[in-house]
N, C-alpha and C. Protein backbone atom coordinates (compact mmCIF):
# COMPACT_ATOMS: atom_id res chain seq x y z
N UNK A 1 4.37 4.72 12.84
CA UNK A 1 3.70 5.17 11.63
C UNK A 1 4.51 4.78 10.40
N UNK A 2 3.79 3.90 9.46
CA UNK A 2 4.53 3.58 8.40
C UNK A 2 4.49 4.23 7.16
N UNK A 3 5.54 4.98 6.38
CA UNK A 3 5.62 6.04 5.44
C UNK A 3 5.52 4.99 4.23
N UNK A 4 5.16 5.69 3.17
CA UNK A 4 5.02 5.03 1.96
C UNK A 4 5.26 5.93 0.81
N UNK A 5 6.42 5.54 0.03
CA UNK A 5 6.11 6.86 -0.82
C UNK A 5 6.35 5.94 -2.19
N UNK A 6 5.03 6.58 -3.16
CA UNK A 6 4.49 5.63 -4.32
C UNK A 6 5.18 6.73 -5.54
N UNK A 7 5.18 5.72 -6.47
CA UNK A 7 5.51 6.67 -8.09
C UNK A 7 6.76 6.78 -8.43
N UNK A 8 8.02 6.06 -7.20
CA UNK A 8 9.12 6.15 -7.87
C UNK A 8 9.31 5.71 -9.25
N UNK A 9 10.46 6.41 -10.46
CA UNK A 9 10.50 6.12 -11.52
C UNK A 9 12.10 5.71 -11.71
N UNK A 10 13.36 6.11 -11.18
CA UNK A 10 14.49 6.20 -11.48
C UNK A 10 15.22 5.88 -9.99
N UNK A 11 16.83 5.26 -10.12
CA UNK A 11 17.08 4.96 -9.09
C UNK A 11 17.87 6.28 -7.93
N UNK A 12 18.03 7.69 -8.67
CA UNK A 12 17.72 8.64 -8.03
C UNK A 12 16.65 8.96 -7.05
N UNK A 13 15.16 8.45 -7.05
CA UNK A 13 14.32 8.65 -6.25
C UNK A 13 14.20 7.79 -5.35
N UNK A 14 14.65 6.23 -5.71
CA UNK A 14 15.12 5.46 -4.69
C UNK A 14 16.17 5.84 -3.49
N UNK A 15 17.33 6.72 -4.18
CA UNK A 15 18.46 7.34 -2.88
C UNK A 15 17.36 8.54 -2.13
N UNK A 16 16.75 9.06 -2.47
CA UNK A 16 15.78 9.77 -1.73
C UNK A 16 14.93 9.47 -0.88
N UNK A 17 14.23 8.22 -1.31
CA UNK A 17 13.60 7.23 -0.11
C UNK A 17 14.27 6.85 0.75
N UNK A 18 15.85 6.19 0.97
CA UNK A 18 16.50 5.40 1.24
C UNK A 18 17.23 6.59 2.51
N UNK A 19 17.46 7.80 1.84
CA UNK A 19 18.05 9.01 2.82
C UNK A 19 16.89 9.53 4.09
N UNK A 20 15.29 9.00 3.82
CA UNK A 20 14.67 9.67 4.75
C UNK A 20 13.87 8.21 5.18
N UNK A 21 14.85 7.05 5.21
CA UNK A 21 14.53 6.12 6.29
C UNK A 21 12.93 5.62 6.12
N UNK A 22 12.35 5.82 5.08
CA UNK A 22 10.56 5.20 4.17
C UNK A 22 10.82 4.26 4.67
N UNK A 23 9.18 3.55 5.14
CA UNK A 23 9.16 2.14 5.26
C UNK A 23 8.76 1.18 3.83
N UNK A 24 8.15 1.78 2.76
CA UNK A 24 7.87 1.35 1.56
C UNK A 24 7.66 2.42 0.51
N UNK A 25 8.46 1.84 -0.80
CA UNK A 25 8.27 2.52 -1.88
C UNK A 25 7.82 1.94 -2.67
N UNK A 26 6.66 2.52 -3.73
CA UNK A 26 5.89 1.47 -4.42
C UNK A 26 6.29 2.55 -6.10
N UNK A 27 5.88 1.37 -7.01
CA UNK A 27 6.36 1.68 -7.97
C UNK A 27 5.02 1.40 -8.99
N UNK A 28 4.66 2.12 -9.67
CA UNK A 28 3.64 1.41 -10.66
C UNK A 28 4.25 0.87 -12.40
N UNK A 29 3.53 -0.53 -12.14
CA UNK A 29 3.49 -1.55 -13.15
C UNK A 29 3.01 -1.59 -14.25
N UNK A 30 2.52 -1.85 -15.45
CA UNK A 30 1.60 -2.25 -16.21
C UNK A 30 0.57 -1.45 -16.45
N UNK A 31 0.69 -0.02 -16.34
CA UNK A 31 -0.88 0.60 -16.77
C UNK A 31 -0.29 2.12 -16.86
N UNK A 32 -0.17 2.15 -18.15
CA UNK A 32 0.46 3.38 -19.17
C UNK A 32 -0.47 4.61 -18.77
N UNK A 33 -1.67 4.38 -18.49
CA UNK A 33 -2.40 5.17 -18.28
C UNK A 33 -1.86 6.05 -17.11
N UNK A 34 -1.00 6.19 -16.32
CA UNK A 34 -0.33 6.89 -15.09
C UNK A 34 1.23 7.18 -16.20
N UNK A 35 1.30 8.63 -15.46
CA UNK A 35 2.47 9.12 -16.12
C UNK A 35 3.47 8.42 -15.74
N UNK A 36 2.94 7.59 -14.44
CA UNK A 36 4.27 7.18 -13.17
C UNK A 36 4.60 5.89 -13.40
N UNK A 37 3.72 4.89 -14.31
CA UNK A 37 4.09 3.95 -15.02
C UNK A 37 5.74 3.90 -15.41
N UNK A 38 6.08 2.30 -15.16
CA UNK A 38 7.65 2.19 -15.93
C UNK A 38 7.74 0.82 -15.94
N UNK A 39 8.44 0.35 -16.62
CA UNK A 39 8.67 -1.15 -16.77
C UNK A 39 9.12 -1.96 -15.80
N UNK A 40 8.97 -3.39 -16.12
CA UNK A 40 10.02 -4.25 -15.05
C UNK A 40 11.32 -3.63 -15.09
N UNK A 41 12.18 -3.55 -16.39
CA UNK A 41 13.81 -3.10 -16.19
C UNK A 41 13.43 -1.98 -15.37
N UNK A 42 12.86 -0.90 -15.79
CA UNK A 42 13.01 0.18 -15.15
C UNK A 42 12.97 -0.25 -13.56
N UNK A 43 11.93 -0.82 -13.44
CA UNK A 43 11.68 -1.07 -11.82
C UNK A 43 12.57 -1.81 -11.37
N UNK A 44 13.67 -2.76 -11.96
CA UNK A 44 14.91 -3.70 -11.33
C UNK A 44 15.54 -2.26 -11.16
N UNK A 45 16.05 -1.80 -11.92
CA UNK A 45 17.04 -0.55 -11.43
C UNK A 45 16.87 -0.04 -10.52
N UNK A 46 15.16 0.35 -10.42
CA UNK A 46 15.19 1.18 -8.94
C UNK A 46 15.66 0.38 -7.61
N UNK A 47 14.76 -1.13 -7.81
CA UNK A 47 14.98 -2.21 -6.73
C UNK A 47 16.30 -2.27 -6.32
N UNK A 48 17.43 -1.81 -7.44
CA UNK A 48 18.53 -2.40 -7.29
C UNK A 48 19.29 -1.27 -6.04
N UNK A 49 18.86 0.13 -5.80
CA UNK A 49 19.09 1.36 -5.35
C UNK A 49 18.76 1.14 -3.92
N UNK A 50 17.79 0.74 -3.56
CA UNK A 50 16.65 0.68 -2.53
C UNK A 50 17.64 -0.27 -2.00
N UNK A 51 17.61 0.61 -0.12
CA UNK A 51 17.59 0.52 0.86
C UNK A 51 17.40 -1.05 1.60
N UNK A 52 17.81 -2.07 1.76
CA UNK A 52 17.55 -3.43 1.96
C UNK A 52 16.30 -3.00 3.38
N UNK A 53 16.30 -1.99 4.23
CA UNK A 53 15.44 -1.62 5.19
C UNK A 53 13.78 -1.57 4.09
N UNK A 54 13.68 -0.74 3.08
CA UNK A 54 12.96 -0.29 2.34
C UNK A 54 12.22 -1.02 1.80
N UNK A 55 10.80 -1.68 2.00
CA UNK A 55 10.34 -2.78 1.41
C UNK A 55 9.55 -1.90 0.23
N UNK A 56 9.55 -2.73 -1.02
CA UNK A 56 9.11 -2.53 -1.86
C UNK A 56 8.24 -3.05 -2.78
N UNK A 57 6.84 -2.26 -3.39
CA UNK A 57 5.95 -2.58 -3.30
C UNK A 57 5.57 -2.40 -4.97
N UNK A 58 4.93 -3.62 -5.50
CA UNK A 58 4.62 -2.90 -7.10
C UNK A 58 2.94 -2.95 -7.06
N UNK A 59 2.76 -1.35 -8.16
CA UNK A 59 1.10 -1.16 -7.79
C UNK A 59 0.31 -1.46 -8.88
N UNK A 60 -0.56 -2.10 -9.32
CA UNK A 60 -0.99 -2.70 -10.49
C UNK A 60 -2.50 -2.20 -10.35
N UNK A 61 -3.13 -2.73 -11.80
CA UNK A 61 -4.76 -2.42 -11.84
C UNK A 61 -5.22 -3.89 -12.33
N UNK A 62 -5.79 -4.37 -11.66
CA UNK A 62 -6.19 -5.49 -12.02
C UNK A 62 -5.63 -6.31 -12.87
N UNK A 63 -4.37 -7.16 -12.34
CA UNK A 63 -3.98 -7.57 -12.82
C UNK A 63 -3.49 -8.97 -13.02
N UNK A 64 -2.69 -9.83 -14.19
CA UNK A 64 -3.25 -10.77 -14.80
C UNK A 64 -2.21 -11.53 -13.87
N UNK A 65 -2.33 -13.32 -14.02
CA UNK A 65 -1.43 -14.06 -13.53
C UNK A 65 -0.54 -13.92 -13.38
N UNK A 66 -0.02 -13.84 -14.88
CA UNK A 66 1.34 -13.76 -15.32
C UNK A 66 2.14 -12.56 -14.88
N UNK A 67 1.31 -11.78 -14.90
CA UNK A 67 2.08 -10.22 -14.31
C UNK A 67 2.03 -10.28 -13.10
N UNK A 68 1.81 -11.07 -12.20
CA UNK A 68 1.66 -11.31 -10.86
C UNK A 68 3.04 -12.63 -10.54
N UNK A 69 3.54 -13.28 -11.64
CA UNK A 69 4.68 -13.95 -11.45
C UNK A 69 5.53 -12.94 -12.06
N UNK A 70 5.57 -12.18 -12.75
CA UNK A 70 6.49 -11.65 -13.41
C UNK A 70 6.82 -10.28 -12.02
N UNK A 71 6.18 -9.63 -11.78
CA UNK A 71 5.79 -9.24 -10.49
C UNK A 71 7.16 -9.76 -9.33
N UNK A 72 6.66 -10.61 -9.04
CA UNK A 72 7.46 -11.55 -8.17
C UNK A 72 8.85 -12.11 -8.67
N UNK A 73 8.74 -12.53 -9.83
CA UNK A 73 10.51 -12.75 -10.41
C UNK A 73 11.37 -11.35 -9.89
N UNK A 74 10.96 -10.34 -10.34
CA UNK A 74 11.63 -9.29 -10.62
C UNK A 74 12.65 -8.67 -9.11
N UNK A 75 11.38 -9.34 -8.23
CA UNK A 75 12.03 -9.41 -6.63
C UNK A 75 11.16 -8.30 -5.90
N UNK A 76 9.93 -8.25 -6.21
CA UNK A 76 9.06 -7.24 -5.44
C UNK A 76 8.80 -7.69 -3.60
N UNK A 77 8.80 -7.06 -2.83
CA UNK A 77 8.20 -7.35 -1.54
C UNK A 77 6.59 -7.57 -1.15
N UNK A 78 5.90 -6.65 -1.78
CA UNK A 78 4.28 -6.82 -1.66
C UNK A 78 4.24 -6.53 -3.25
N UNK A 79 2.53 -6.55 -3.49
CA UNK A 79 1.94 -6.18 -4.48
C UNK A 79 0.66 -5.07 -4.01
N UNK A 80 0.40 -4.45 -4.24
CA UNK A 80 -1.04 -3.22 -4.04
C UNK A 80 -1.55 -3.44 -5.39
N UNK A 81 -2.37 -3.89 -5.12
CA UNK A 81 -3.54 -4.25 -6.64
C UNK A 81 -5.24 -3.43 -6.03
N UNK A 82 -5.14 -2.35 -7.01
CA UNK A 82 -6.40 -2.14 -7.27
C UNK A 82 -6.97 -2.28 -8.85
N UNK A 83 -8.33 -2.13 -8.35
CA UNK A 83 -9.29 -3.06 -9.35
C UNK A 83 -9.25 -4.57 -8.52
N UNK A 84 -9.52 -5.50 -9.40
CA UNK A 84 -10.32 -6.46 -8.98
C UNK A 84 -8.94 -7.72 -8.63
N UNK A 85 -8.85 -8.55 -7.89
CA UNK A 85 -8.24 -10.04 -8.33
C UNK A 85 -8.14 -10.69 -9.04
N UNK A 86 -7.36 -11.21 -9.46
CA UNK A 86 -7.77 -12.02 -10.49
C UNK A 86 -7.99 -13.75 -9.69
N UNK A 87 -8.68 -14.49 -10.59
CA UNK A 87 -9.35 -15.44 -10.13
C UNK A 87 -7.95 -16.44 -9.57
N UNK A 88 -7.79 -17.53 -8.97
CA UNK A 88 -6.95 -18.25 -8.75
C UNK A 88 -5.47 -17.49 -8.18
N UNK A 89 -5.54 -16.36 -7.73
CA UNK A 89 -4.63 -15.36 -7.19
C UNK A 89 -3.74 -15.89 -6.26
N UNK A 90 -4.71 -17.06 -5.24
CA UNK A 90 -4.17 -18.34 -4.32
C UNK A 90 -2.74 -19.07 -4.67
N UNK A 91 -3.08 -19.13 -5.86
CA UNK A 91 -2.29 -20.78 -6.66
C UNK A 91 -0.84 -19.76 -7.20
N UNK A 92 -0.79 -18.77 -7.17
CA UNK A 92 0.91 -18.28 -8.10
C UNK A 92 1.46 -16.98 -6.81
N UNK A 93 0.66 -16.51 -5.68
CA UNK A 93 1.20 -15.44 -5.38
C UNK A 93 1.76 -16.16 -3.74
N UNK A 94 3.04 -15.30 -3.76
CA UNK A 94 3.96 -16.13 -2.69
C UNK A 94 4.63 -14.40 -2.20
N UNK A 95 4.20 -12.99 -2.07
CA UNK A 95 4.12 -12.30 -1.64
C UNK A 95 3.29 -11.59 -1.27
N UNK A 96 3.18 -10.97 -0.05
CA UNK A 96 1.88 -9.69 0.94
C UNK A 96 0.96 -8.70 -0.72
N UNK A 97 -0.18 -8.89 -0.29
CA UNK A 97 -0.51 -8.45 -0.80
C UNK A 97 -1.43 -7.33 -0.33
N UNK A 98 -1.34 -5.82 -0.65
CA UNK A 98 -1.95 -5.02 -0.28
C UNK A 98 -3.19 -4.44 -0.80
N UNK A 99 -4.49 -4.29 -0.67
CA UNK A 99 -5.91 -3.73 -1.82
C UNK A 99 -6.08 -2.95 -1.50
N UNK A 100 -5.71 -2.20 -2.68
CA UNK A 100 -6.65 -0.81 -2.58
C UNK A 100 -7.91 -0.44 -2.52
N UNK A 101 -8.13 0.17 -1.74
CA UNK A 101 -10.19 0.12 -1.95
C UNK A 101 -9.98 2.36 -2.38
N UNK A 102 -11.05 2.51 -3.00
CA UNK A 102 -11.41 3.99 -3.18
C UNK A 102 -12.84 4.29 -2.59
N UNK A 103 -13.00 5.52 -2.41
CA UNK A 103 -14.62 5.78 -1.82
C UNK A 103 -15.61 5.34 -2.12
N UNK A 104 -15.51 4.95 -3.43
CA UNK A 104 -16.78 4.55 -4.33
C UNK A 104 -16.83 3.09 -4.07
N UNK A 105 -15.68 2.20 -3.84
CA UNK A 105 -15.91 0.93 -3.53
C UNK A 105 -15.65 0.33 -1.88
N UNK A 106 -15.92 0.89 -1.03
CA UNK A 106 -15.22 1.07 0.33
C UNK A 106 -16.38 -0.32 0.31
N UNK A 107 -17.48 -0.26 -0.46
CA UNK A 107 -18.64 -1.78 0.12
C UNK A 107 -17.71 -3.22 -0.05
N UNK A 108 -16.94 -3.21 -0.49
CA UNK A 108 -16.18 -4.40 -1.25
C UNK A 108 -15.18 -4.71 -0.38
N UNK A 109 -14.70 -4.12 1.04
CA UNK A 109 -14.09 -4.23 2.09
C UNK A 109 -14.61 -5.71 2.56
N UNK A 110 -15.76 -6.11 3.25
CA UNK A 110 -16.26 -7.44 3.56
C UNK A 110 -15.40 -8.25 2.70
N UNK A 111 -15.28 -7.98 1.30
CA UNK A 111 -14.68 -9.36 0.55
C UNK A 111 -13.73 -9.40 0.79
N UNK A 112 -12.75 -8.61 1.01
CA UNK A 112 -11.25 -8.94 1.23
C UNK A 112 -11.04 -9.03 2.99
N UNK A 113 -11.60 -9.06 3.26
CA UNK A 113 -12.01 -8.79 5.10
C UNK A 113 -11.14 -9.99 5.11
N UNK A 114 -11.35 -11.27 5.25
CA UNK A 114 -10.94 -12.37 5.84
C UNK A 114 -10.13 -13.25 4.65
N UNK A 115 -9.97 -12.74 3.99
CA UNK A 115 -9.02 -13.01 2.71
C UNK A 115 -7.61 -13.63 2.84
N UNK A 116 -6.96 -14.65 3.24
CA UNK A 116 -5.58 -14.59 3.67
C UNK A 116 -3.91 -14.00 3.12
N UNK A 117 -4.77 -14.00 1.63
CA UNK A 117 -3.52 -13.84 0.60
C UNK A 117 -3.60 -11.88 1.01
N UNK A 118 -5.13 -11.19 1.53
CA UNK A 118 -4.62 -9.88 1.99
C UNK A 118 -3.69 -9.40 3.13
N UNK A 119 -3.08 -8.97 3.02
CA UNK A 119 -2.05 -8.43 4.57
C UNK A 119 -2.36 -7.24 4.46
N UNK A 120 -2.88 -6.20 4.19
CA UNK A 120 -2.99 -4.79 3.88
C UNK A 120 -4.26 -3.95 3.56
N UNK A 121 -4.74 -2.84 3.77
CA UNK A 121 -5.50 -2.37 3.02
C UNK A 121 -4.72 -0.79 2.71
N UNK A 122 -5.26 -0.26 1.24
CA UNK A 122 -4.39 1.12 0.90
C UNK A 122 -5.83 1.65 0.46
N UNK A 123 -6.35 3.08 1.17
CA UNK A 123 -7.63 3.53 0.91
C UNK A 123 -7.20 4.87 0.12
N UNK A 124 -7.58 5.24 -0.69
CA UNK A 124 -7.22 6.54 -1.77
C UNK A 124 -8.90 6.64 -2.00
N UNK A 125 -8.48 7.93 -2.82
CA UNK A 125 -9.76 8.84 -3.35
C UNK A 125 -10.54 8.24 -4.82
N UNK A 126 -11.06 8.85 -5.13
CA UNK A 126 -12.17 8.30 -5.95
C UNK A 126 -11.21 8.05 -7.27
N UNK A 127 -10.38 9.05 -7.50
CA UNK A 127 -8.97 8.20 -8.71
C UNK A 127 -7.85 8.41 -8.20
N UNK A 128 -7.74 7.17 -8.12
CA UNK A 128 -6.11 6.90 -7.58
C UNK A 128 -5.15 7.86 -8.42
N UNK A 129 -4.33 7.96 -7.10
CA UNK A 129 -3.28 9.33 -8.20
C UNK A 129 -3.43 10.45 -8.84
N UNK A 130 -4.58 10.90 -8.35
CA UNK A 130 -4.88 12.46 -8.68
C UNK A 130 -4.19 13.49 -7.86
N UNK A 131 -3.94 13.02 -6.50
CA UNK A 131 -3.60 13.64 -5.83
C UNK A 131 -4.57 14.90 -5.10
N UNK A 132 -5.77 14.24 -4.97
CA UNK A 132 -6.91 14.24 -4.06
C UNK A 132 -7.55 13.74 -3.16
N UNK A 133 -7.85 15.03 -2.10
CA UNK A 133 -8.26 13.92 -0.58
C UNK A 133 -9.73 13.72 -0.72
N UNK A 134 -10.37 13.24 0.59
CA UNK A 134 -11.16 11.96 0.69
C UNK A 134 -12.26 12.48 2.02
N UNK A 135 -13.31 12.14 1.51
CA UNK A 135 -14.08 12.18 3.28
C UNK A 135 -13.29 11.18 4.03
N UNK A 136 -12.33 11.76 5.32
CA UNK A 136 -11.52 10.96 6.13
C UNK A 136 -12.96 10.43 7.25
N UNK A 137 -13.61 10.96 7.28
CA UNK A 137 -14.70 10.48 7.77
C UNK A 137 -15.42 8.73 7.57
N UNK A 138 -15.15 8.57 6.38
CA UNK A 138 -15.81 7.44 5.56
C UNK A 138 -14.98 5.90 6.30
N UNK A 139 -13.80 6.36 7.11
CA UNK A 139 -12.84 5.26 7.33
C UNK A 139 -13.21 4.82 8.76
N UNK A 140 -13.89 5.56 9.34
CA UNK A 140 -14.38 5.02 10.49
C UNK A 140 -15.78 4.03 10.11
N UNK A 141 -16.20 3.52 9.57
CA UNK A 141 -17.19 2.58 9.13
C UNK A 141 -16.28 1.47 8.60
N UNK A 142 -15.00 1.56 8.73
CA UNK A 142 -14.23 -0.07 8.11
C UNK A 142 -13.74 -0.08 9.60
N UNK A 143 -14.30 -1.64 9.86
CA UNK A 143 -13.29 -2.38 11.05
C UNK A 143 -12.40 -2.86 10.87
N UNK A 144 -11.37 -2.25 12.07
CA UNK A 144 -10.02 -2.76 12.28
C UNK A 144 -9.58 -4.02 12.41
N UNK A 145 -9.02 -4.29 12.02
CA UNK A 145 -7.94 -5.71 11.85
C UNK A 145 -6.83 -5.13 12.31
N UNK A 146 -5.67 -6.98 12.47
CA UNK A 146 -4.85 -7.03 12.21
C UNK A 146 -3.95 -6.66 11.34
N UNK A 147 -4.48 -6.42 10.44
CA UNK A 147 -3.88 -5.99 8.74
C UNK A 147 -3.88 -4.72 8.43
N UNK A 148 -2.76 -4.13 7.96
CA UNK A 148 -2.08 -2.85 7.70
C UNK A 148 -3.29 -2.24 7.00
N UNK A 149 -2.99 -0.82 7.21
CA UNK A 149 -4.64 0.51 7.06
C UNK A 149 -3.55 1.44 6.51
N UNK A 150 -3.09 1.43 5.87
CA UNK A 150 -2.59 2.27 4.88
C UNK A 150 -3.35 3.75 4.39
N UNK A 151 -3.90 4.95 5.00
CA UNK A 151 -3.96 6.00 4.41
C UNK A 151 -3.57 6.60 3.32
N UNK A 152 -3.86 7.05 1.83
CA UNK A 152 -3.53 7.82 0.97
C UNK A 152 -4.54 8.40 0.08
N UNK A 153 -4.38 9.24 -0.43
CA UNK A 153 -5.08 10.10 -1.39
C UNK A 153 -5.05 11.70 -1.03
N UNK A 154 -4.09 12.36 -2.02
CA UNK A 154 -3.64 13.87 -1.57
C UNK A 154 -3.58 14.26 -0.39
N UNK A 155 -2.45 13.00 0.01
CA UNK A 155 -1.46 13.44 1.43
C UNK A 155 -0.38 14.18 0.67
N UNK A 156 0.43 15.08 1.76
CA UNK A 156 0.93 16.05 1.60
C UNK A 156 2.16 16.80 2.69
N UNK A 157 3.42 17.48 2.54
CA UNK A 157 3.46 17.64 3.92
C UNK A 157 2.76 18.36 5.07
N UNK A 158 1.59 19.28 4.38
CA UNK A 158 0.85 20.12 4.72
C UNK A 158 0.04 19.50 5.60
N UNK A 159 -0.80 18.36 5.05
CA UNK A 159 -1.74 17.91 5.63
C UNK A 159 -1.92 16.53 6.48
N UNK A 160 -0.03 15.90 6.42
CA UNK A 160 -0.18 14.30 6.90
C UNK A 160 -0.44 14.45 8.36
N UNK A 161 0.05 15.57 9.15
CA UNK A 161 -0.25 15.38 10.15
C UNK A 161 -1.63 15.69 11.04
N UNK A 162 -2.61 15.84 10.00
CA UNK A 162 -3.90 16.30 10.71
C UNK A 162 -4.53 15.04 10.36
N UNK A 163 -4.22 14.71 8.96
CA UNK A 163 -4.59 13.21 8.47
C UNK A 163 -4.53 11.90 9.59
N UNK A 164 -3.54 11.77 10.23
CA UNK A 164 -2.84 11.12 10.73
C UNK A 164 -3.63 11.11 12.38
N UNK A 165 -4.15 12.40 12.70
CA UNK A 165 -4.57 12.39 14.18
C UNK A 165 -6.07 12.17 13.86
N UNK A 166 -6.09 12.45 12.40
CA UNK A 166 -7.69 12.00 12.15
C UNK A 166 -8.61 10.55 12.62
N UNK A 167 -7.49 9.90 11.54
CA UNK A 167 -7.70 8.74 11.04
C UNK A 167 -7.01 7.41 12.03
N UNK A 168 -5.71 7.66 12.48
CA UNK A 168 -5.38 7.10 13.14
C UNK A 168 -4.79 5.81 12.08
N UNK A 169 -3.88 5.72 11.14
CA UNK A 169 -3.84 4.87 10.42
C UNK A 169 -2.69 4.13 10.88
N UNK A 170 -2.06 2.53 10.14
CA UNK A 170 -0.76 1.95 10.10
C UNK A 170 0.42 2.93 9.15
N UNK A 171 -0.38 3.30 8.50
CA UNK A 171 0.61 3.80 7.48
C UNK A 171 -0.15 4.65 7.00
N UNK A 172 1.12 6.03 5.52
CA UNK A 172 0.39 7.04 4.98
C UNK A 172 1.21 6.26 3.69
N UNK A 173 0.73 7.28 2.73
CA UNK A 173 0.89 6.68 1.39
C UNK A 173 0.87 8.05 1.12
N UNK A 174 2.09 8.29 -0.13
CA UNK A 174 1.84 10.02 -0.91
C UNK A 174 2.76 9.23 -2.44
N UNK A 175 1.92 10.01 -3.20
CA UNK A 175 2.77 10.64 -3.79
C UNK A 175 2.84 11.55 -5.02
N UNK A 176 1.90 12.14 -5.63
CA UNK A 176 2.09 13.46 -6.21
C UNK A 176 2.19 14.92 -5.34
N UNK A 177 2.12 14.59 -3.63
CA UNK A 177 2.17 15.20 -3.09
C UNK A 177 3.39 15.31 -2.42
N UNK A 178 4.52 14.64 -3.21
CA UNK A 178 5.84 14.89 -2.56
C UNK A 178 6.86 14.98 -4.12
N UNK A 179 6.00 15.28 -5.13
CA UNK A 179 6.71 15.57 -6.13
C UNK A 179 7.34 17.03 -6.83
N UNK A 180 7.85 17.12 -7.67
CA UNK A 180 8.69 18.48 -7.73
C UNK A 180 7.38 19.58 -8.37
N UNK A 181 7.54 20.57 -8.37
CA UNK A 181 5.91 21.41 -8.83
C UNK A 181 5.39 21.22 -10.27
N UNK A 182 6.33 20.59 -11.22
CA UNK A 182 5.51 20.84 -12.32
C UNK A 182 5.30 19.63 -12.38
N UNK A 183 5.07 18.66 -11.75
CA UNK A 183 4.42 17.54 -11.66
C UNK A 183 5.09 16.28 -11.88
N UNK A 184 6.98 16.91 -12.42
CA UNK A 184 7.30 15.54 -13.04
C UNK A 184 8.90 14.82 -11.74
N UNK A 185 8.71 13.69 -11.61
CA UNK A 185 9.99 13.17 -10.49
C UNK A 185 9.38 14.02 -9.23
N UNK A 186 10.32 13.13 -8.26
CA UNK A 186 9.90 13.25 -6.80
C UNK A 186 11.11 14.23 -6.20
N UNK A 187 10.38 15.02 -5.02
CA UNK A 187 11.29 16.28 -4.75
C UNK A 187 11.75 15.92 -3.58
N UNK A 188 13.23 15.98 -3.16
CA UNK A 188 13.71 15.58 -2.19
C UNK A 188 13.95 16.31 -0.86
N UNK A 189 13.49 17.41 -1.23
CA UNK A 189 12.89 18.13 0.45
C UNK A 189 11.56 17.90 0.85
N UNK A 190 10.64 17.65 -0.01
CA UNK A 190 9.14 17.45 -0.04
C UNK A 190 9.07 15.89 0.95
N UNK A 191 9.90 15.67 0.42
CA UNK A 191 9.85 13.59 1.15
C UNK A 191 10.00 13.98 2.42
N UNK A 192 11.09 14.60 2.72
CA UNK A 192 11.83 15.13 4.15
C UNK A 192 11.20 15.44 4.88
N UNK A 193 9.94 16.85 4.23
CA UNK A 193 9.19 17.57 5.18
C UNK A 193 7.84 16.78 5.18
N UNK A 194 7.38 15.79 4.55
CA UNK A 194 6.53 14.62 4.74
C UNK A 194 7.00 13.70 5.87
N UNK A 195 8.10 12.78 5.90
CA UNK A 195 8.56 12.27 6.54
C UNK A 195 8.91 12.70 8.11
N UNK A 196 8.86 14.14 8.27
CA UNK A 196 9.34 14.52 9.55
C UNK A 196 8.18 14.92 10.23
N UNK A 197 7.03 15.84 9.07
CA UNK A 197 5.32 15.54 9.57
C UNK A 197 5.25 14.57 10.49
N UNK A 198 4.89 13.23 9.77
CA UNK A 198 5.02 11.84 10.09
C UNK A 198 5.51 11.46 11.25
N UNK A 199 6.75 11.99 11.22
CA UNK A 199 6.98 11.76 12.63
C UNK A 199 7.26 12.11 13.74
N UNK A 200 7.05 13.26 13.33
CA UNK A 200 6.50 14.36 14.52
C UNK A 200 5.28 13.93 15.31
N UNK A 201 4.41 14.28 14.22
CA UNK A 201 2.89 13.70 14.88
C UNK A 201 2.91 12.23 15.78
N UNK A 202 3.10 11.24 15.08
CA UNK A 202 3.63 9.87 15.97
C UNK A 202 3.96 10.09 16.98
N UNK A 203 5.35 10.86 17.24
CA UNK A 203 6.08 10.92 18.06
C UNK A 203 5.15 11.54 19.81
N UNK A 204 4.39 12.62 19.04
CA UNK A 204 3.52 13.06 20.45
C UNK A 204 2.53 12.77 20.43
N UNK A 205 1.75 11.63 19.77
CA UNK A 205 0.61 10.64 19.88
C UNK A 205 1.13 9.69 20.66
N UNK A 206 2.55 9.72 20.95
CA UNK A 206 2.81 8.36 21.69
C UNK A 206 3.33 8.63 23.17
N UNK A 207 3.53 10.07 23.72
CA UNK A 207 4.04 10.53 24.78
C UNK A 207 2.09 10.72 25.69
């Protein structure tokens, strides 16, 4: 089961990922509109913290060429782009790229279906980062691939492990649901008791 924990801002939350053994931490890029937004510098610092195990992921909204090389200079591992592609996406991107799909667009799965530049899919709720769940129901109508199934949208430590026997995913994705209570930075027992959910459940799905 692959953990994911999104919204890091500082390279403090990176030693927090890095202490509970995450398979990816994603960071958001370019869209002010999220409190969890931070810059490239900001995001080299964190990169610089992070775990060489820890692949790391930057999360964008439809976004442009250039921020898709700039993206990649900076030394990202994947990209998670929701919203749309941009056209010629082929010709500049030389890292995994993960799509987000939400409930409302789950029809738009076919297009990225056989896509090569996709390695991933990340399914969240109707707004990303609300930290709201999802008819888990709706995910059994997307066929399985090869390519990573990423679970998220108001996962929790409460709830990853029912999520998890639900859905049956590659991976979970959290993250206002592993943050401190008044909403701001990530809480470092919250990761723990996410992370041990996680793999708990795994652990006796596989015995």
């Amino acid at each position: 089961m692959k953990i994911k924990i999104c919204g890091l801002m500082t390279p403090q939350e990176a030693q927090y990922v890095n202490e509970n053994h995450v398979d990816f931490a994603g960071m958001v890029l370019f869209f002010p509109k999220s409190k969890r937004n931070i810059t490239l510098e900001q995001a080299g610092l964190v990169l610089d913290s992070l775990s060489s195990t820890v692949k790391s992921v930057a999360v964008v909204v439809s976004p442009t060429l250039e921020q898709i090389k700039d993206i990649q200079k900076t030394g990202f591992d994947y990209i998670q782009i929701h919203g749309r592609l941009p056209d010629r996406i082929a010709d500049v991107i030389t890292i995994p790229v993960l799509k987000a799909f939400n409930v409302s667009d789950l029809g738009q799965y076919e297009t990225y279906h056989n896509d090569p530049v996709i390695a991933g899919y990340v399914f969240d709720a109707q707004e990303a980062g609300s930290g709201k769940t999802f008819d888990w129901s709706l995910i059994d109508q997307i066929p399985r691939d090869e390519k990573l199934l990423i679970l998220a949208g108001g996962l929790c430590p409460e709830n990853v492990a029912e999520a998890v026997k639900r859905v049956h995913p590659d991976g979970v994705d959290v993250s206002s649901g592993v943050e401190n209570d008044n909403g701001i930075g990530k809480n470092l027992d919250k990761i723990r008791a996410f992370a041990e959910a996680c793999r708990n459940v795994s652990g006796a799905e596989q015995k």
